[in-house]
N, C-alpha and C. Protein backbone atom coordinates (compact mmCIF):
# COMPACT_ATOMS: atom_id res chain seq x y z
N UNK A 1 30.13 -9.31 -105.13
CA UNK A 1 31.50 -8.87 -105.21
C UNK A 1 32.23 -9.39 -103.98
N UNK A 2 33.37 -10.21 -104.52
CA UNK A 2 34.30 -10.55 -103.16
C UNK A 2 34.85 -10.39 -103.23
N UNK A 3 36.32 -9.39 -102.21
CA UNK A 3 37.43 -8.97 -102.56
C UNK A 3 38.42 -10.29 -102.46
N UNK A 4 37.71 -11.39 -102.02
CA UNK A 4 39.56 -12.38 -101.61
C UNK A 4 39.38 -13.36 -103.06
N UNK A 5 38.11 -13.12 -103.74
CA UNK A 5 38.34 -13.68 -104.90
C UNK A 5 38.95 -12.92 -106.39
N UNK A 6 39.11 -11.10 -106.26
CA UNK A 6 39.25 -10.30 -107.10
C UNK A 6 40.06 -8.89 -106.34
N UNK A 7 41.04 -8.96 -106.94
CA UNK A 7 41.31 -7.45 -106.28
C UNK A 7 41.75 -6.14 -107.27
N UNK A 8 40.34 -6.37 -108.79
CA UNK A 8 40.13 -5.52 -109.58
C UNK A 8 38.79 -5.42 -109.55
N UNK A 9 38.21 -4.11 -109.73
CA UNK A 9 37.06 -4.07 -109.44
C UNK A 9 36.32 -2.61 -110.29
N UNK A 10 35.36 -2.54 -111.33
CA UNK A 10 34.95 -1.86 -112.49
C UNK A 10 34.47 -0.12 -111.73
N UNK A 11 34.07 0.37 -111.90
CA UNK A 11 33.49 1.98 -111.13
C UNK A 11 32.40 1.46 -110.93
N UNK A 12 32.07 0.89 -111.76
CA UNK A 12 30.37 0.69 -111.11
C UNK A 12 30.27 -0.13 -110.18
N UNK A 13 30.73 -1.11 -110.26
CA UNK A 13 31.27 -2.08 -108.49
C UNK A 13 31.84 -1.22 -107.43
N UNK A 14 32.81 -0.28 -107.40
CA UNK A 14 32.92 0.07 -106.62
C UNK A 14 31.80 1.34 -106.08
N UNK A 15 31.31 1.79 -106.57
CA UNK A 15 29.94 3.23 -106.32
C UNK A 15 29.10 2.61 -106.26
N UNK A 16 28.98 1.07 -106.81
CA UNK A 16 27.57 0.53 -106.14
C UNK A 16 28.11 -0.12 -104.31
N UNK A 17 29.22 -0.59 -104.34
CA UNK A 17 29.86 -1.24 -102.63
C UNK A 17 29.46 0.33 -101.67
N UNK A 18 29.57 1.56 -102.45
CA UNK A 18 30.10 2.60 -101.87
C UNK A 18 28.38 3.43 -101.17
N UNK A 19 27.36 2.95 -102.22
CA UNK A 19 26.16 3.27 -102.18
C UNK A 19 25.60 2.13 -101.26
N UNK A 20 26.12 0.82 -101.29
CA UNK A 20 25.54 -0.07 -100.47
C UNK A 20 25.63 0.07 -99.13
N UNK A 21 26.79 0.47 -98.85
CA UNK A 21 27.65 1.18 -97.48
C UNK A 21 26.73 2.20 -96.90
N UNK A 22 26.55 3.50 -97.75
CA UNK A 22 25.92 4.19 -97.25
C UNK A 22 24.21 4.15 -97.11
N UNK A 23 23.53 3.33 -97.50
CA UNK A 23 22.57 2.90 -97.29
C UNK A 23 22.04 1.98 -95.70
N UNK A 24 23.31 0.86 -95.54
CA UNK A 24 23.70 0.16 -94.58
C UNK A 24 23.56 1.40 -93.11
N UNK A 25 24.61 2.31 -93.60
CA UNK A 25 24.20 3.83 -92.23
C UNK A 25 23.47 4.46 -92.43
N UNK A 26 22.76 4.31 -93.56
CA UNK A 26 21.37 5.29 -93.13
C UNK A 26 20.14 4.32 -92.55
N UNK A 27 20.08 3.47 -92.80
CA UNK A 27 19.10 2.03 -91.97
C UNK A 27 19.57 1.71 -91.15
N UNK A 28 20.84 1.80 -90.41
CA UNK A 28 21.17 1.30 -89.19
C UNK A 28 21.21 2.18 -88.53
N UNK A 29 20.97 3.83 -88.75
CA UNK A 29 20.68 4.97 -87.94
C UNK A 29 19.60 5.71 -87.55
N UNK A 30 19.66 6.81 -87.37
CA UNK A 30 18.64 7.35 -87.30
C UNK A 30 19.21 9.26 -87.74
N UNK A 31 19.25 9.07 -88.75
CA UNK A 31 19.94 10.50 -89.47
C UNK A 31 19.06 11.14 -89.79
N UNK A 32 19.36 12.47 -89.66
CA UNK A 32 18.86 13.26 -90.49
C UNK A 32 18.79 13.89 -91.44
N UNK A 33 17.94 14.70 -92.24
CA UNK A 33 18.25 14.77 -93.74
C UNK A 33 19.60 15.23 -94.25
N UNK A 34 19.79 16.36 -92.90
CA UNK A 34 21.12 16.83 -93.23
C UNK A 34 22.89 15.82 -93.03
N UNK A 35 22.40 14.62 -91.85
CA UNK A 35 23.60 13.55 -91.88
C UNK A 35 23.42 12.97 -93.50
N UNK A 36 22.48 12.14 -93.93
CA UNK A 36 22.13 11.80 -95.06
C UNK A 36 22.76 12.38 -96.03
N UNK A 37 22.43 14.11 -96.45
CA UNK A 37 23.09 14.61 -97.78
C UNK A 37 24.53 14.56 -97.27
N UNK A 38 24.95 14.11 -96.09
CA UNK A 38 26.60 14.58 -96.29
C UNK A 38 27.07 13.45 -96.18
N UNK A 39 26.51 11.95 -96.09
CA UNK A 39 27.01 10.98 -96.31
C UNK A 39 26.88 10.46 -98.02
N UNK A 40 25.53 10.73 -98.60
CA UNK A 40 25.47 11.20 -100.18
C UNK A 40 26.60 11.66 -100.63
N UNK A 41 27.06 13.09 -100.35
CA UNK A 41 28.39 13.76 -100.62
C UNK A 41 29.48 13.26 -100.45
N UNK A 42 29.56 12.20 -99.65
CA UNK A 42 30.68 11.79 -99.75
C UNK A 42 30.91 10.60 -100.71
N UNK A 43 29.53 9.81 -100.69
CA UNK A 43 29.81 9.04 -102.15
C UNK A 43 29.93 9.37 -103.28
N UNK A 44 29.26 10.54 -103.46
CA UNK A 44 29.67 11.36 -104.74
C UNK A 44 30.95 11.56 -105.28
N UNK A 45 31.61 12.46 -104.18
CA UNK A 45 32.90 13.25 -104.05
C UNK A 45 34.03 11.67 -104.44
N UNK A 46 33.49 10.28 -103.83
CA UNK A 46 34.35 9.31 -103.96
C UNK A 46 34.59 8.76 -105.47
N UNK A 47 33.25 9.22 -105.59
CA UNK A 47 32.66 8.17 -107.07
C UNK A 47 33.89 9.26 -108.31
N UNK A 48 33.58 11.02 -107.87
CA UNK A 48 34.22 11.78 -108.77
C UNK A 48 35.53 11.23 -108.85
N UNK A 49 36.39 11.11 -107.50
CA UNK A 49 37.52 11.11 -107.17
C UNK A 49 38.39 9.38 -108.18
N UNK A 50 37.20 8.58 -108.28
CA UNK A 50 37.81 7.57 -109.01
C UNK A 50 37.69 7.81 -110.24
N UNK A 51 36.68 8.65 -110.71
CA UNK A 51 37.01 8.96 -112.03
C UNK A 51 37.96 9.99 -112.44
N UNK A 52 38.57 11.40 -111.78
CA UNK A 52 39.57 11.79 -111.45
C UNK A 52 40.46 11.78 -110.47
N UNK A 53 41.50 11.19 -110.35
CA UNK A 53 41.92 11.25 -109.10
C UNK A 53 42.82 12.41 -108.80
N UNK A 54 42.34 13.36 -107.50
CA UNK A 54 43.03 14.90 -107.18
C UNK A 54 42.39 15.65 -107.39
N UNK A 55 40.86 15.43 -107.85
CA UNK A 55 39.58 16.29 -108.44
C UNK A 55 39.27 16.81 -106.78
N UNK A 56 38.99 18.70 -107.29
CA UNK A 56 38.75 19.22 -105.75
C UNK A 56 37.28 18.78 -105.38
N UNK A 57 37.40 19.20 -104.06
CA UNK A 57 35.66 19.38 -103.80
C UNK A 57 34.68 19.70 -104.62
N UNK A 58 34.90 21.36 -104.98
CA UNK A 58 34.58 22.25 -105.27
C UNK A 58 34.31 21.67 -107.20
N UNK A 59 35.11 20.91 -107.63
CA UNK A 59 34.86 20.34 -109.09
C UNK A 59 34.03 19.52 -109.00
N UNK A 60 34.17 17.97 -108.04
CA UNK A 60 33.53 17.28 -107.97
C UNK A 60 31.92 17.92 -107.44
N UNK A 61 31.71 18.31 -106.91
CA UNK A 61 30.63 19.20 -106.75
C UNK A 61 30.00 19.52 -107.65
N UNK A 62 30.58 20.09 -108.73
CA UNK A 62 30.17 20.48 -110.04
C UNK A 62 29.49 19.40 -110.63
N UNK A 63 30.61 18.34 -110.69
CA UNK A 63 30.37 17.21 -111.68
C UNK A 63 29.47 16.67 -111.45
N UNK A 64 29.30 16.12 -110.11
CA UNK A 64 28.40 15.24 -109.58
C UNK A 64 26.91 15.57 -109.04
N UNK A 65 26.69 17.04 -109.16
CA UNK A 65 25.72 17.87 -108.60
C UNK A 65 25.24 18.40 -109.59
N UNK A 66 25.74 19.89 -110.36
CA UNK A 66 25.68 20.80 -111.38
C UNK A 66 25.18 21.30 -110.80
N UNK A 67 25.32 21.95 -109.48
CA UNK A 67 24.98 23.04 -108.49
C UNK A 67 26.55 23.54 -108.14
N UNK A 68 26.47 24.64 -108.05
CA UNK A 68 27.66 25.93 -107.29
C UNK A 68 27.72 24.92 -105.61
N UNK A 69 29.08 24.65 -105.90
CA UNK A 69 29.80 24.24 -104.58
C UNK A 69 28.62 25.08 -103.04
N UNK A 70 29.32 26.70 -103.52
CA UNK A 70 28.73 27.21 -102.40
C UNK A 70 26.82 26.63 -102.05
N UNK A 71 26.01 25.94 -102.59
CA UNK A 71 24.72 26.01 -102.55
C UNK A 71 24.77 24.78 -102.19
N UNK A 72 25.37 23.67 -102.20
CA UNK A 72 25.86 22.70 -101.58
C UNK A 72 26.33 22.67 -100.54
N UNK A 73 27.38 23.97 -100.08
CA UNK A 73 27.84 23.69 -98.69
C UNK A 73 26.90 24.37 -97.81
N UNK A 74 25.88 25.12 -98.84
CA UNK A 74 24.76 26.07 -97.84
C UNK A 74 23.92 24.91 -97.07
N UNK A 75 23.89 23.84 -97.55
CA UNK A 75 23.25 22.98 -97.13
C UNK A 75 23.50 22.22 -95.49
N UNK A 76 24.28 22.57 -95.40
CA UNK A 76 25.04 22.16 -93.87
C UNK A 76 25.67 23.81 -93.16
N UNK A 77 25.34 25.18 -93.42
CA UNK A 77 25.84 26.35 -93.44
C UNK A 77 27.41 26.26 -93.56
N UNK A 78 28.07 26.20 -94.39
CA UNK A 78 29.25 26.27 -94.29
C UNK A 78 30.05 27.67 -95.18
């Protein structure tokens, strides 16, 4: 995928750039399980957000999990 040759790009191109990314910081770091699930979460939450755009946390959570928001944010104590 090159953006200066295309500047349309399918969901699955972009959640795979988005998964490649976050893979890239988890091998170039040294995270822990808990940096990890919240960099996960955020590809999730991105991936929801292009398939709805204005979708809350708390939905995308749903969607992308099928776990209760709250048991998700227990995961980092929030």
């Amino acid at each position: 995928m090159n953006l200066e040759q295309s500047t349309q790009h399918s969901y699955d191109d972009v959640v795979s750039a988005l998964n490649d990314a976050a893979d890239g910081i988890r091998d170039g770091l040294d995270l822990s399980d808990r940096d990890s699930d919240l960099i996960n979460l955020m590809v999730n939450v991105a991936a929801a957000t292009l398939k709805q755009p204005g979708i809350s946390l708390d939905e995308a959570i749903r969607k992308e999990y099928e776990l209760d928001p709250e048991e998700v944010r227990g995961w980092w104590d929030w």
